[in-house]
C-alpha atoms as a PDB file:
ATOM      1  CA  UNK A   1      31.099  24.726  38.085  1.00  0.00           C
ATOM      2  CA  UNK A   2      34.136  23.242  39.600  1.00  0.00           C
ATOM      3  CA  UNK A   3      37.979  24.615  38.637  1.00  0.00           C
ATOM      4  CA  UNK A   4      38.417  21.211  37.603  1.00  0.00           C
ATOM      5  CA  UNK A   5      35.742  21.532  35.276  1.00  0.00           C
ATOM      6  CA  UNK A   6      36.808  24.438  33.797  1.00  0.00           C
ATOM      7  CA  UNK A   7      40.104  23.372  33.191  1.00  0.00           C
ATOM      8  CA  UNK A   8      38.537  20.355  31.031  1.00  0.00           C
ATOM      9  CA  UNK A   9      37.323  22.769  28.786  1.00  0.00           C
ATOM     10  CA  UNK A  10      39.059  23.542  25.608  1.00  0.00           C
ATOM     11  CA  UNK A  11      40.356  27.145  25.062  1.00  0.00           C
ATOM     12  CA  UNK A  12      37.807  29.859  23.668  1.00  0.00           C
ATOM     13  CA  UNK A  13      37.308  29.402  20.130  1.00  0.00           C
ATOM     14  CA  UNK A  14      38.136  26.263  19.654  1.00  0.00           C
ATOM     15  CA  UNK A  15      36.546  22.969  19.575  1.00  0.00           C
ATOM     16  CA  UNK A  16      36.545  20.010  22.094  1.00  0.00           C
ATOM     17  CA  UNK A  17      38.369  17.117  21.539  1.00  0.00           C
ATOM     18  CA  UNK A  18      35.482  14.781  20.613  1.00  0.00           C
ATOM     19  CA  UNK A  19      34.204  17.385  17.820  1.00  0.00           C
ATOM     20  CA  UNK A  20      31.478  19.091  19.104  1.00  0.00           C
ATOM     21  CA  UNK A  21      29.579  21.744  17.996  1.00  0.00           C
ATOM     22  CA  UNK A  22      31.859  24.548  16.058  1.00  0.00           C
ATOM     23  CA  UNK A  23      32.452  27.511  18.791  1.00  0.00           C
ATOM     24  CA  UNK A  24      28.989  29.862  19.132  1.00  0.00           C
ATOM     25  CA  UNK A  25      26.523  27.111  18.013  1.00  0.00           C
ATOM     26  CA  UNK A  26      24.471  25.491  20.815  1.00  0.00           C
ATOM     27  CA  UNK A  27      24.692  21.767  20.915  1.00  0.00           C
ATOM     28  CA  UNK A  28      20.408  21.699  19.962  1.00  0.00           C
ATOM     29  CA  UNK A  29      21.170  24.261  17.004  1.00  0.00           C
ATOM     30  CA  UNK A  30      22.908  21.396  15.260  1.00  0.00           C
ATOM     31  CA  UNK A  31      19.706  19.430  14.146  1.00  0.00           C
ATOM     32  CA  UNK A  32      18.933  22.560  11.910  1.00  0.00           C
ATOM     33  CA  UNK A  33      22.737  23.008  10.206  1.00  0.00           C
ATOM     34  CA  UNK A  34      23.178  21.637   6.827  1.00  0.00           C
ATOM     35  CA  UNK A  35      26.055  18.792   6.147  1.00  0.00           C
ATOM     36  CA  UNK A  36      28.564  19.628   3.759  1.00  0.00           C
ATOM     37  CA  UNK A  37      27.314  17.677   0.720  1.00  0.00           C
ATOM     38  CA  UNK A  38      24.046  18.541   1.376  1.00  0.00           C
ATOM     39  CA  UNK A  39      22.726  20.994  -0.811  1.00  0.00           C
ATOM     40  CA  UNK A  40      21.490  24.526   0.406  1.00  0.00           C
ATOM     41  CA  UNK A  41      18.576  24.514  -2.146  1.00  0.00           C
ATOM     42  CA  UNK A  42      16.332  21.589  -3.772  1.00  0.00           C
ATOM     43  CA  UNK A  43      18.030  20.504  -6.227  1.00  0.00           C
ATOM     44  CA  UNK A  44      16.529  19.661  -9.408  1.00  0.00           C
ATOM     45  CA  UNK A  45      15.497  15.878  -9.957  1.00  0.00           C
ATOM     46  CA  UNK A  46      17.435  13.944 -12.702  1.00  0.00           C
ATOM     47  CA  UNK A  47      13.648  13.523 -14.546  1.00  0.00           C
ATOM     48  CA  UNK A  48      13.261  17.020 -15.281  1.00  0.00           C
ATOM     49  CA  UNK A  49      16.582  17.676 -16.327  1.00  0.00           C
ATOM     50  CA  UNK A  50      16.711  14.904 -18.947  1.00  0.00           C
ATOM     51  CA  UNK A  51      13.441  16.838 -20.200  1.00  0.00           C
ATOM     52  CA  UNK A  52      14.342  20.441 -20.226  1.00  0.00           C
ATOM     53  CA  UNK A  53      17.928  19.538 -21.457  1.00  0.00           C
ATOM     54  CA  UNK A  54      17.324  16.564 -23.739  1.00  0.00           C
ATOM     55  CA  UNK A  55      14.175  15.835 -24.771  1.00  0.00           C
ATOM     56  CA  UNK A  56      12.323  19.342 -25.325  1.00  0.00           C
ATOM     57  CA  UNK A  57      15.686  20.812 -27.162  1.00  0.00           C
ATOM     58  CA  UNK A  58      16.149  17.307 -29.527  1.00  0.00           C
ATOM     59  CA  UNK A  59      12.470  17.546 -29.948  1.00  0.00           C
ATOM     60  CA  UNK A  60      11.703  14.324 -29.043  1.00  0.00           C
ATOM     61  CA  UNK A  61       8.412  13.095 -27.419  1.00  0.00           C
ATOM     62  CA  UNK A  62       8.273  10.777 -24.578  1.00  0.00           C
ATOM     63  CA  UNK A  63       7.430   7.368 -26.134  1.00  0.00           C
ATOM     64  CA  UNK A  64      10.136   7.822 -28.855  1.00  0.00           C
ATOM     65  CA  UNK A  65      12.464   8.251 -26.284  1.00  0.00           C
ATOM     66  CA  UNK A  66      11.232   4.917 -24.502  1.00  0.00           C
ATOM     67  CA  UNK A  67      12.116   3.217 -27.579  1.00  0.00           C
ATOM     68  CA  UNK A  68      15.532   4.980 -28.145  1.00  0.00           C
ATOM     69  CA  UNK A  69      16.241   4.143 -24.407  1.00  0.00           C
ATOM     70  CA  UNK A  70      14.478   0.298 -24.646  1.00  0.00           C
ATOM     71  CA  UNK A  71      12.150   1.464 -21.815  1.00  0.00           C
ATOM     72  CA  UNK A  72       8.385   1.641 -20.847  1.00  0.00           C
ATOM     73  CA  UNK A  73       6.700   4.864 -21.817  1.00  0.00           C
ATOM     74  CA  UNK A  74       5.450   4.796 -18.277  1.00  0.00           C
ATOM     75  CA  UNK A  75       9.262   4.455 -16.685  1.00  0.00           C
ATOM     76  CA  UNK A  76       9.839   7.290 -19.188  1.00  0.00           C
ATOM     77  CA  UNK A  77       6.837   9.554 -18.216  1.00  0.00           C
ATOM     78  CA  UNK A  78       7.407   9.252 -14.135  1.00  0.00           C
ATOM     79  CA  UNK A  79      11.174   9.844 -14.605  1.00  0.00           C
ATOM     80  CA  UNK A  80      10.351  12.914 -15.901  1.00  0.00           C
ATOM     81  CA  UNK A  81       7.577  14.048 -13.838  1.00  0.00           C
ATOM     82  CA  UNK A  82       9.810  13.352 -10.862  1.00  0.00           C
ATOM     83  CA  UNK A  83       8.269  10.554  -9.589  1.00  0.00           C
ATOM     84  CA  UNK A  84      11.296   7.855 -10.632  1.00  0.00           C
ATOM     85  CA  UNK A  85      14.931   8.076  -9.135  1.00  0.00           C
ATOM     86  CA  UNK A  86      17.077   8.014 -12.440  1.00  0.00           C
ATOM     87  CA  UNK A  87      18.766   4.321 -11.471  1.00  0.00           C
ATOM     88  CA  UNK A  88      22.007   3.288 -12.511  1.00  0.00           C
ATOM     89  CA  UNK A  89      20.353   1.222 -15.718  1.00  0.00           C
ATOM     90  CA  UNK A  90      18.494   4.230 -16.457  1.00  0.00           C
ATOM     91  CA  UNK A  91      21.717   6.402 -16.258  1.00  0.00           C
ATOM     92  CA  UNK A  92      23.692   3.856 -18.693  1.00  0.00           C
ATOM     93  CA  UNK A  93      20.860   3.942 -21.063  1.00  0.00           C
ATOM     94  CA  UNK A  94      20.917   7.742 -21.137  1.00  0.00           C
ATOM     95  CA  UNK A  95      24.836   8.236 -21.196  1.00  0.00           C
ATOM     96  CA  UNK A  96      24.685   5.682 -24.469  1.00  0.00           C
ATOM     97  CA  UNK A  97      21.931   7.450 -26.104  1.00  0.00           C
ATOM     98  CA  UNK A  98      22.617  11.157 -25.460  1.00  0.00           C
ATOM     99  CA  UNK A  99      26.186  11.296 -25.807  1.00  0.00           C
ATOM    100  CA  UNK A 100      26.078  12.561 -21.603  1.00  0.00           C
ATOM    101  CA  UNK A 101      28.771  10.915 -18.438  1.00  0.00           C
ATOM    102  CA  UNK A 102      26.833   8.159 -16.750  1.00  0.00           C
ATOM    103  CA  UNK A 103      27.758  10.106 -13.262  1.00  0.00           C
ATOM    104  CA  UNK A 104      26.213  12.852 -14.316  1.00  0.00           C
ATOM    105  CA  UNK A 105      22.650  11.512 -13.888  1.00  0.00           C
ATOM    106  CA  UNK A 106      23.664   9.228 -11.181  1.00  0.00           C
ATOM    107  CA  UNK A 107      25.414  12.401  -9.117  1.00  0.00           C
ATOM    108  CA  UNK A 108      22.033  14.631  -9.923  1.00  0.00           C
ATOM    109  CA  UNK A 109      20.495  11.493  -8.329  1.00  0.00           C
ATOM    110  CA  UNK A 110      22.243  11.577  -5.380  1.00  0.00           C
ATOM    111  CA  UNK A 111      22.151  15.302  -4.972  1.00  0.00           C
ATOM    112  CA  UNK A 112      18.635  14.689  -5.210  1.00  0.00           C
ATOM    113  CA  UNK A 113      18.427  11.870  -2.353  1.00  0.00           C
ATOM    114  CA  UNK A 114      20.622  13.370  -0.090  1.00  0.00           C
ATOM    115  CA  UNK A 115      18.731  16.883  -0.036  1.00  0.00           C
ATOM    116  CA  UNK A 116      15.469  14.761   0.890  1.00  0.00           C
ATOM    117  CA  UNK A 117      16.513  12.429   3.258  1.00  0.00           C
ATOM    118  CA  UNK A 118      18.100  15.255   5.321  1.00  0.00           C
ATOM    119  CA  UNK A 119      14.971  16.964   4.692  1.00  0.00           C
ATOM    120  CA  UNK A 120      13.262  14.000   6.568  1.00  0.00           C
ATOM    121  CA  UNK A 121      15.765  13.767   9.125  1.00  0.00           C
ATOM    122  CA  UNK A 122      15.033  17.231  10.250  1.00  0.00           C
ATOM    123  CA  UNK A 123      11.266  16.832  10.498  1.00  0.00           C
ATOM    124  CA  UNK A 124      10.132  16.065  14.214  1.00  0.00           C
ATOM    125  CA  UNK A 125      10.302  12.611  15.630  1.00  0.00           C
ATOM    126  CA  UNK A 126      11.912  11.818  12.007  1.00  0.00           C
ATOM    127  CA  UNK A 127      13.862   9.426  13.983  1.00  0.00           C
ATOM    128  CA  UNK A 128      11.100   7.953  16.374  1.00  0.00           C
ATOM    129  CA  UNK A 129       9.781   5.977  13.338  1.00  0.00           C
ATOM    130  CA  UNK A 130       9.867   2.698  13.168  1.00  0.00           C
ATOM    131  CA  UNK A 131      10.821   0.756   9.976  1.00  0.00           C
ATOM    132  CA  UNK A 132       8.180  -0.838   7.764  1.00  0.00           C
ATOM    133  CA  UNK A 133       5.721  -2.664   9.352  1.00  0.00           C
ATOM    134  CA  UNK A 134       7.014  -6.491   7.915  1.00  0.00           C
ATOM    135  CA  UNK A 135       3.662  -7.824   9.886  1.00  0.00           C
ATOM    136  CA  UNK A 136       1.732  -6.343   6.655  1.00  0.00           C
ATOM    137  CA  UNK A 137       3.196  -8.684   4.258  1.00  0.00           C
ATOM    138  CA  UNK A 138       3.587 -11.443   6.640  1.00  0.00           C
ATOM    139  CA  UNK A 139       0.945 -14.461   6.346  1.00  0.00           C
ATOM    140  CA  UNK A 140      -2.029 -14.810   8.232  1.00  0.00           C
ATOM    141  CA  UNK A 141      -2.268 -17.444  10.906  1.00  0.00           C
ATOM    142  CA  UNK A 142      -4.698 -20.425  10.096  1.00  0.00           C
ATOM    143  CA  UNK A 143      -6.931 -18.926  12.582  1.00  0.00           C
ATOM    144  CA  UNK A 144      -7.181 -15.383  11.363  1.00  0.00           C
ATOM    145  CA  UNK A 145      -7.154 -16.499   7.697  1.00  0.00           C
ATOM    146  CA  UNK A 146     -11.184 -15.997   5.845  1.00  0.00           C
ATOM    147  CA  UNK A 147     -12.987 -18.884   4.788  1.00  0.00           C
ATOM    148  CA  UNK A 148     -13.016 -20.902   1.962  1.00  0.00           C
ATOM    149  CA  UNK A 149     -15.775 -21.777   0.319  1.00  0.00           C
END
């Protein structure tokens, strides 16, 4: 290393100018460190919530909550088994029917999103992906497309 480099480099402790990694943490440690926002543990989905706080304690089954919320049972059913983000119409229809803040479903939402897309981004070659293949929906050439009888 050069004396000019070394006189480039900030003083111990603190960071560089363009942000860097916080002093002590190697540059290829940073792939592993959590934002801030991000939470440290899964959080729990909106779904489950809605069922352990509103439905099971009000005693109300899943389809007459799809009628007191104007939904499909089904909608109703994969909300709470997880399988359905809690969207915004979902969230008004909730706030108006259990007395609850409409950001309080939509912010366990993103709590939700947040933990698993950085969970994604972490995973190896996360970003090596390419988007969705639009080829799949795309029609077939004249060629390529099967025979009509």
């Amino acid at each position: 290393m050069s004396p000019q480099d070394a006189s480039r480099r900030p003083p111990e402790g603190e960071r560089p100018a363009w942000g860097g990694p916080a002093p002590g943490v190697r540059a290829n440690a940073l792939a592993s460190m959590r934002p801030r926002g991000v939470p440290a543990r899964i959080p729990v989905h909106p779904g489950r919530l809605l069922d352990r706080l509103v439905l099971r304690p009000l005693c109300l089954t899943q389809s007459e909550t799809a009628r007191k919320l104007g939904i499909s049972r089904r909608r109703v059913n994969e909300l709470v088994q997880g399988q359905r983000a809690m969207s915004p119409d979902t969230a008004i229809r909730c706030a108006l029917a259990f007395d609850l803040d409409v950001s309080f479903w939509l912010g366990l939402q993103a709590r939700w999103d947040c933990y698993h897309h950085w969970l994604s981004l972490r995973r190896p070659g996360a970003g090596d992906r390419p988007a969705a293949n639009d080829d799949a929906t795309a029609p077939l050439p004249d060629s390529a497309a099967p025979a009509r009888d």
